[in-house]
PDB file of N, CA and C in Angstrom:
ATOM      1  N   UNK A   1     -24.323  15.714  -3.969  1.00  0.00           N
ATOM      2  CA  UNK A   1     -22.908  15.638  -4.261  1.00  0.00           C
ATOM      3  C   UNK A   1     -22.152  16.194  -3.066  1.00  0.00           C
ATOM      4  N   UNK A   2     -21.242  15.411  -2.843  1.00  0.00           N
ATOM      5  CA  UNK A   2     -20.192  16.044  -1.625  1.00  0.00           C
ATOM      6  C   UNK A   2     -19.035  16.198  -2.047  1.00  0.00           C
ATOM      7  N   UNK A   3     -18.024  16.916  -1.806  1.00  0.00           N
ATOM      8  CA  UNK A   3     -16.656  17.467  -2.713  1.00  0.00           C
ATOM      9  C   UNK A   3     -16.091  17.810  -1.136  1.00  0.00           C
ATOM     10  N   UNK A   4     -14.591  16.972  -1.259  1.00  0.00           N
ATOM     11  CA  UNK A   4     -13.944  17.192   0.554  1.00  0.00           C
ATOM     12  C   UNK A   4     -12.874  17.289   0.444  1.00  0.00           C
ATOM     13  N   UNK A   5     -11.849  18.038  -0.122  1.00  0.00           N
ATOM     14  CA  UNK A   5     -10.511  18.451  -0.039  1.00  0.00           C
ATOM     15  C   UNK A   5     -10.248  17.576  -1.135  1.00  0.00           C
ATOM     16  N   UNK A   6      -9.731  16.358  -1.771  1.00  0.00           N
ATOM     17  CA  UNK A   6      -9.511  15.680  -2.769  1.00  0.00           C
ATOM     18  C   UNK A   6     -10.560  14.182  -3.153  1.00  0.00           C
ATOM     19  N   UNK A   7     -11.531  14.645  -2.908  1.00  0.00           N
ATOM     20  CA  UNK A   7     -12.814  13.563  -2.633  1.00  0.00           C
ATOM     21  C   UNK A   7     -14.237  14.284  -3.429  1.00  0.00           C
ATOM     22  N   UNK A   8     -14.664  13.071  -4.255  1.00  0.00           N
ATOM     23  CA  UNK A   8     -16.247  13.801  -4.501  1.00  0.00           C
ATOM     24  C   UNK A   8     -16.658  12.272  -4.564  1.00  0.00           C
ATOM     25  N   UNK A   9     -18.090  12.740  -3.983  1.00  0.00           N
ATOM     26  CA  UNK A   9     -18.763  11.518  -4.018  1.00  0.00           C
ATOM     27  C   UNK A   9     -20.301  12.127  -4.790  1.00  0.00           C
ATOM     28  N   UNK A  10     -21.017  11.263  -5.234  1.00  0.00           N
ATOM     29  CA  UNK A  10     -22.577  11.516  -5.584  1.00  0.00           C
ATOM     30  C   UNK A  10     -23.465  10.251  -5.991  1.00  0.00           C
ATOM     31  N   UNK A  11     -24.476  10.440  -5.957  1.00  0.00           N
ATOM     32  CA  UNK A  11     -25.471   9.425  -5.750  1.00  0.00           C
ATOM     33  C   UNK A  11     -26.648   9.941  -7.562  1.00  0.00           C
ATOM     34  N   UNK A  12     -26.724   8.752  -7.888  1.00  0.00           N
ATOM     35  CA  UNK A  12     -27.878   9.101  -8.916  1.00  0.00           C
ATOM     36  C   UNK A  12     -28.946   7.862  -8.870  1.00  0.00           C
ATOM     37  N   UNK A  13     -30.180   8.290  -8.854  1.00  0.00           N
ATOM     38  CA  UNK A  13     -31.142   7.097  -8.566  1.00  0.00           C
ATOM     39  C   UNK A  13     -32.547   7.604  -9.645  1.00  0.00           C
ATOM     40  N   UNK A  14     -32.989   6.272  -9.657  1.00  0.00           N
ATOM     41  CA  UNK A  14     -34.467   6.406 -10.200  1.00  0.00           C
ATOM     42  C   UNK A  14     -35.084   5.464  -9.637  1.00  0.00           C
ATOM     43  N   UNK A  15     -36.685   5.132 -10.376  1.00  0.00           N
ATOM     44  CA  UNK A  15     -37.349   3.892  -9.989  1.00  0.00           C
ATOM     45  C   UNK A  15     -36.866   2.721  -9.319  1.00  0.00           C
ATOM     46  N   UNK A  16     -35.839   2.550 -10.327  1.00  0.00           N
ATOM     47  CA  UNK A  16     -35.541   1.002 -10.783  1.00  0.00           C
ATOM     48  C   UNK A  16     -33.874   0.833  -9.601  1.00  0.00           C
ATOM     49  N   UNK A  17     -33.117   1.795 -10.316  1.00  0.00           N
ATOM     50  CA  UNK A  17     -31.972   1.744  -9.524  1.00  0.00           C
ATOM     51  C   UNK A  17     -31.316   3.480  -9.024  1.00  0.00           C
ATOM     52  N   UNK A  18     -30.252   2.322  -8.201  1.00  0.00           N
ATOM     53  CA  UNK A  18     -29.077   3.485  -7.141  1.00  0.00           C
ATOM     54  C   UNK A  18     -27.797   2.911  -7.522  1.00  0.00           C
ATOM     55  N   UNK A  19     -27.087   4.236  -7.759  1.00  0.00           N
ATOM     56  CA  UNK A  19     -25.783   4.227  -8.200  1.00  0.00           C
ATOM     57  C   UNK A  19     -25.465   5.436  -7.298  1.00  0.00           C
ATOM     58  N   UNK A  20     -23.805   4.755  -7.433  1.00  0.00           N
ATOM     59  CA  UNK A  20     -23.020   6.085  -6.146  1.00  0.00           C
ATOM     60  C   UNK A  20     -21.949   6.083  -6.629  1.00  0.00           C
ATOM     61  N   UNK A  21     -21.397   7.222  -7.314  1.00  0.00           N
ATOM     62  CA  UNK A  21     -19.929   7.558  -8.003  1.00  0.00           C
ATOM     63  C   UNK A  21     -18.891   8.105  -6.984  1.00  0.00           C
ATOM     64  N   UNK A  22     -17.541   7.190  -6.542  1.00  0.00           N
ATOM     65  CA  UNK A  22     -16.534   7.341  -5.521  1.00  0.00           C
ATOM     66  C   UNK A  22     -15.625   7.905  -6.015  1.00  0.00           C
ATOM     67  N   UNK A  23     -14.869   9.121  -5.577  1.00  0.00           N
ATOM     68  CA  UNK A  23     -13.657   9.052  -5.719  1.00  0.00           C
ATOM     69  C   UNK A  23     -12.525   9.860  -4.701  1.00  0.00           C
ATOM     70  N   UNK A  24     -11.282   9.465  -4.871  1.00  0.00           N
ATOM     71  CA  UNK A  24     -10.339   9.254  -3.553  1.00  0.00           C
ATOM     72  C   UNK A  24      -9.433   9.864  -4.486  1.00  0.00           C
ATOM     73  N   UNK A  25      -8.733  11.163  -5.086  1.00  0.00           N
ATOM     74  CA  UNK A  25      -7.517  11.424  -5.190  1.00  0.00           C
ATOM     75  C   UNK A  25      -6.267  12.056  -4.259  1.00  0.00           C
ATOM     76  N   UNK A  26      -6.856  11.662  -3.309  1.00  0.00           N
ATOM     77  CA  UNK A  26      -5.641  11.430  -2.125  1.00  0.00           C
ATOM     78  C   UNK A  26      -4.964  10.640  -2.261  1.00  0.00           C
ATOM     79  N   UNK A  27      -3.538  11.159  -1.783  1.00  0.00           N
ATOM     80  CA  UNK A  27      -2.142   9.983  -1.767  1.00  0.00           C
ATOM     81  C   UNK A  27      -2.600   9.005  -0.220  1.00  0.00           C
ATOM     82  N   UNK A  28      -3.254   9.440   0.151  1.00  0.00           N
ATOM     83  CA  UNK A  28      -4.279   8.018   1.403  1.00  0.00           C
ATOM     84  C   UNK A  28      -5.141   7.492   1.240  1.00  0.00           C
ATOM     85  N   UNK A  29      -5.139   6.233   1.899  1.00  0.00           N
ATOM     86  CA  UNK A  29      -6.083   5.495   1.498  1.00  0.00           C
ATOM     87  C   UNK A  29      -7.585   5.783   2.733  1.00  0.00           C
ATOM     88  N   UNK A  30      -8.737   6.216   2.179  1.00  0.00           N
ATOM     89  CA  UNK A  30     -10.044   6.868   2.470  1.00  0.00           C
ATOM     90  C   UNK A  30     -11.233   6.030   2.521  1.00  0.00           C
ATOM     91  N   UNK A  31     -11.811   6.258   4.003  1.00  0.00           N
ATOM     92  CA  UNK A  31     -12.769   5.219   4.134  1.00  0.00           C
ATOM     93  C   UNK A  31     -13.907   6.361   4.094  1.00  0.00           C
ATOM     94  N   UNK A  32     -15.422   5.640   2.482  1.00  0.00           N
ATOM     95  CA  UNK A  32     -16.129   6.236   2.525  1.00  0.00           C
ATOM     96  C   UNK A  32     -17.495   5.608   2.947  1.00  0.00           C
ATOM     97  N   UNK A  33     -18.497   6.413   4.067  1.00  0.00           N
ATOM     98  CA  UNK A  33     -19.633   5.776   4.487  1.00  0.00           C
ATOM     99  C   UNK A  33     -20.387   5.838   3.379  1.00  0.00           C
ATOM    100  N   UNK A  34     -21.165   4.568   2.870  1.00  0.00           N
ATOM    101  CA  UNK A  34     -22.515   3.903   2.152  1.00  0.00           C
ATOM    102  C   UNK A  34     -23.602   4.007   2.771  1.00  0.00           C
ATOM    103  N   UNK A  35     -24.689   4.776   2.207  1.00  0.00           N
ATOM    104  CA  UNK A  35     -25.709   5.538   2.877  1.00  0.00           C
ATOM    105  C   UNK A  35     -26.815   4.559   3.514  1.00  0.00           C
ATOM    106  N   UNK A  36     -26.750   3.076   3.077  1.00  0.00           N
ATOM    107  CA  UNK A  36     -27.588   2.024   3.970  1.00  0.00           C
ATOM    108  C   UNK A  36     -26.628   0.468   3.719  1.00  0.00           C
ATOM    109  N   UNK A  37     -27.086  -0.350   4.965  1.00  0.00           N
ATOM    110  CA  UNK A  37     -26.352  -1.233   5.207  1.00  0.00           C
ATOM    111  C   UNK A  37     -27.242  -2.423   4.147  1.00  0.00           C
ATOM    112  N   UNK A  38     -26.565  -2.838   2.775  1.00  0.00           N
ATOM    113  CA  UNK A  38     -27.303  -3.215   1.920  1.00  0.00           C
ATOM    114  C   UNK A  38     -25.722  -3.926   0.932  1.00  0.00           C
ATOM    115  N   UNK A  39     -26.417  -4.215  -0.326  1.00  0.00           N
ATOM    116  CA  UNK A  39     -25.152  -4.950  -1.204  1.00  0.00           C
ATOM    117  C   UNK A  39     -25.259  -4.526  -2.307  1.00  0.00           C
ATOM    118  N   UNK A  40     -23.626  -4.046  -2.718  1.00  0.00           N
ATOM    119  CA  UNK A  40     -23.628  -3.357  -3.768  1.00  0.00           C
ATOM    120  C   UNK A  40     -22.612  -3.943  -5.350  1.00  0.00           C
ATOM    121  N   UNK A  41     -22.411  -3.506  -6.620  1.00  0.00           N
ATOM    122  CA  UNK A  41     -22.215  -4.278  -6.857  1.00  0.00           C
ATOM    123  C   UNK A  41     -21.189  -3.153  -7.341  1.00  0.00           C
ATOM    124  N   UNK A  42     -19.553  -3.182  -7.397  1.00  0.00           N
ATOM    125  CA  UNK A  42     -18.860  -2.403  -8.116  1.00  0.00           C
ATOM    126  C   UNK A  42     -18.596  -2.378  -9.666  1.00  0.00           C
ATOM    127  N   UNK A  43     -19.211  -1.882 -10.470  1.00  0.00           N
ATOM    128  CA  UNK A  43     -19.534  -1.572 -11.895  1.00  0.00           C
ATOM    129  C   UNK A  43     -17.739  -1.500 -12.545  1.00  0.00           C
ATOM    130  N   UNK A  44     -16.870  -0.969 -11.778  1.00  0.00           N
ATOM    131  CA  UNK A  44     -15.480  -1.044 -12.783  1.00  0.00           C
ATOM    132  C   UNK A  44     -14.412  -2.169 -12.547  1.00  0.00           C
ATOM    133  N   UNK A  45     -15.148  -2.797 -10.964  1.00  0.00           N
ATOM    134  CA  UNK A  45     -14.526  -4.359 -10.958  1.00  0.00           C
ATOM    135  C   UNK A  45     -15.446  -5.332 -10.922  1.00  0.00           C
ATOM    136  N   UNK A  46     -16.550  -4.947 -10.524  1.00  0.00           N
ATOM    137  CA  UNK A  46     -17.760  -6.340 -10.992  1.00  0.00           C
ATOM    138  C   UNK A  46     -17.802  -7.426  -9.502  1.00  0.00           C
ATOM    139  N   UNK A  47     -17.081  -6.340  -8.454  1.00  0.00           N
ATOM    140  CA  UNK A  47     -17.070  -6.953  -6.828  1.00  0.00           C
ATOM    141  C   UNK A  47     -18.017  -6.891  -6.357  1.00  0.00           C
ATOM    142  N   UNK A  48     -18.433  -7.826  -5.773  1.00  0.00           N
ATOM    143  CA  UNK A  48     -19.488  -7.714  -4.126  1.00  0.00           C
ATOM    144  C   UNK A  48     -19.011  -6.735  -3.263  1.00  0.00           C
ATOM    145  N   UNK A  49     -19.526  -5.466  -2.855  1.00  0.00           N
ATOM    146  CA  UNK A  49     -19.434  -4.647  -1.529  1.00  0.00           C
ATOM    147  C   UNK A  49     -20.366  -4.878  -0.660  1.00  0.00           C
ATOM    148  N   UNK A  50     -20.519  -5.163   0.322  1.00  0.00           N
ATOM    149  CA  UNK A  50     -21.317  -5.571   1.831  1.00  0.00           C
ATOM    150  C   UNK A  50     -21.362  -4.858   2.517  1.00  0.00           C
ATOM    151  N   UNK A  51     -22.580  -3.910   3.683  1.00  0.00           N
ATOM    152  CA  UNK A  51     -21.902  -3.013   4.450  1.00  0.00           C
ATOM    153  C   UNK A  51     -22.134  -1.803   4.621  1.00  0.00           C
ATOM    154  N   UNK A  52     -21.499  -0.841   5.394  1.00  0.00           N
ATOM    155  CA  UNK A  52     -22.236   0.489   5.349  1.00  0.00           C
ATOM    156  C   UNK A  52     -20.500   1.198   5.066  1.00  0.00           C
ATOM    157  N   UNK A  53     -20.041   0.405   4.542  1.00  0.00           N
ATOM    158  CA  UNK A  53     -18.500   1.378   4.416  1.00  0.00           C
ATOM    159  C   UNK A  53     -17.489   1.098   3.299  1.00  0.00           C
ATOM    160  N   UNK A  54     -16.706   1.702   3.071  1.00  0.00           N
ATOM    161  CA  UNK A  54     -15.674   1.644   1.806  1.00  0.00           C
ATOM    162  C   UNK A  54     -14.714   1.973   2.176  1.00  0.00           C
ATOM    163  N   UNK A  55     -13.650   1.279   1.572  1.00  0.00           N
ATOM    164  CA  UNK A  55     -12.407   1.722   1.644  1.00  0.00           C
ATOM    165  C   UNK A  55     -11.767   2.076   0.080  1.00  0.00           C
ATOM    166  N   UNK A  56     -11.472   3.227   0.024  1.00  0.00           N
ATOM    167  CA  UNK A  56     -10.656   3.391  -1.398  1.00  0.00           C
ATOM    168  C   UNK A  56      -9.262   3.692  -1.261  1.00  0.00           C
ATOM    169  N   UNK A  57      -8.699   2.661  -2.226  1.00  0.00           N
ATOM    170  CA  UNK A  57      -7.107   3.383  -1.917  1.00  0.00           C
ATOM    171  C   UNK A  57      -6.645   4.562  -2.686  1.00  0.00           C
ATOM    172  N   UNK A  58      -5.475   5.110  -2.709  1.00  0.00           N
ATOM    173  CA  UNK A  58      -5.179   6.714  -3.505  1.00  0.00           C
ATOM    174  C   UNK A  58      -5.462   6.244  -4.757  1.00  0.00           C
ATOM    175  N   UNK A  59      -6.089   7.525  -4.955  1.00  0.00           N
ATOM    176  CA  UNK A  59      -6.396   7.342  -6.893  1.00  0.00           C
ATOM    177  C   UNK A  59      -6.977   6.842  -6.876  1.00  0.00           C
ATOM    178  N   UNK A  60      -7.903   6.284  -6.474  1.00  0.00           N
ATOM    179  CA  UNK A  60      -9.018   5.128  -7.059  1.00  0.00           C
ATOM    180  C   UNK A  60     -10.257   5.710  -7.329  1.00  0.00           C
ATOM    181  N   UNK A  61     -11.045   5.051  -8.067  1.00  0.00           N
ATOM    182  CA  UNK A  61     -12.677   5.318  -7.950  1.00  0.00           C
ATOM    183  C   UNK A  61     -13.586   4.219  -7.620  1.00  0.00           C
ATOM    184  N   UNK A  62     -14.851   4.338  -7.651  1.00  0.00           N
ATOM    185  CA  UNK A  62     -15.658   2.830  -7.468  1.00  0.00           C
ATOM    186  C   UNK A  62     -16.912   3.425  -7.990  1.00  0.00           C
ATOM    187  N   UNK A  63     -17.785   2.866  -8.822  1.00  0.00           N
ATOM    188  CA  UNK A  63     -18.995   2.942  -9.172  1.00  0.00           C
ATOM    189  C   UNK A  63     -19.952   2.034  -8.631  1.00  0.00           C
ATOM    190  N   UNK A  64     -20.863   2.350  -7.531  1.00  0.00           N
ATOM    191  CA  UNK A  64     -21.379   1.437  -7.142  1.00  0.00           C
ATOM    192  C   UNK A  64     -22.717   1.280  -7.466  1.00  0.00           C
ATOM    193  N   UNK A  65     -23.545   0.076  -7.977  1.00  0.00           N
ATOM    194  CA  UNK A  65     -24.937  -0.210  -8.064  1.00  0.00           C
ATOM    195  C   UNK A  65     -25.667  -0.884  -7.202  1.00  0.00           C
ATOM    196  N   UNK A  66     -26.549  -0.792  -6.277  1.00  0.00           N
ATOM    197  CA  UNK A  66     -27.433  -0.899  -5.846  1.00  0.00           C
ATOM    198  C   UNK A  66     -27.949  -2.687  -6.506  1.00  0.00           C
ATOM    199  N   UNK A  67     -27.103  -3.823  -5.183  1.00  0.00           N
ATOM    200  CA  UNK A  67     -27.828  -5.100  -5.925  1.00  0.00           C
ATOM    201  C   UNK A  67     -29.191  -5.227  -4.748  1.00  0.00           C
ATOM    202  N   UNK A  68     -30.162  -6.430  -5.707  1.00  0.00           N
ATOM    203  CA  UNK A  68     -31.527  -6.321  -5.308  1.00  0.00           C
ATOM    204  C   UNK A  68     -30.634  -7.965  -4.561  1.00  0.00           C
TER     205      UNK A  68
END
């Protein structure tokens, strides 16, 4: 878990899968690094993420899963 002035991020994994819980309560919009360059799937919009990076705007969160 990482916690950065108005930011926590954390990672939970097993066997099967990887999930990474985002969040940005900054009034800016926050680019967060994705720990491998791989495809993910956002669980609270159901988006394709690509990439080794994120962008969240203020207030936001992103739940990300680990696509195969």
């Amino acid at each position: 878990m990482v916690a950065d002035r108005k930011t926590l991020a954390y990672k939970r994994f097993d066997a099967q899968d990887e999930i990474i819980v985002l969040f940005n309560l900054e009034s800016t919009q926050l680019n967060f690094t994705l720990p491998i360059n791989s495809t993910w799937v956002d669980l609270l919009t159901n988006k394709q993420i690509k990439g080794t990076s994120l962008v969240l705007k203020p207030f936001t969160a992103a739940i990300l899963k680990k696509s195969e």
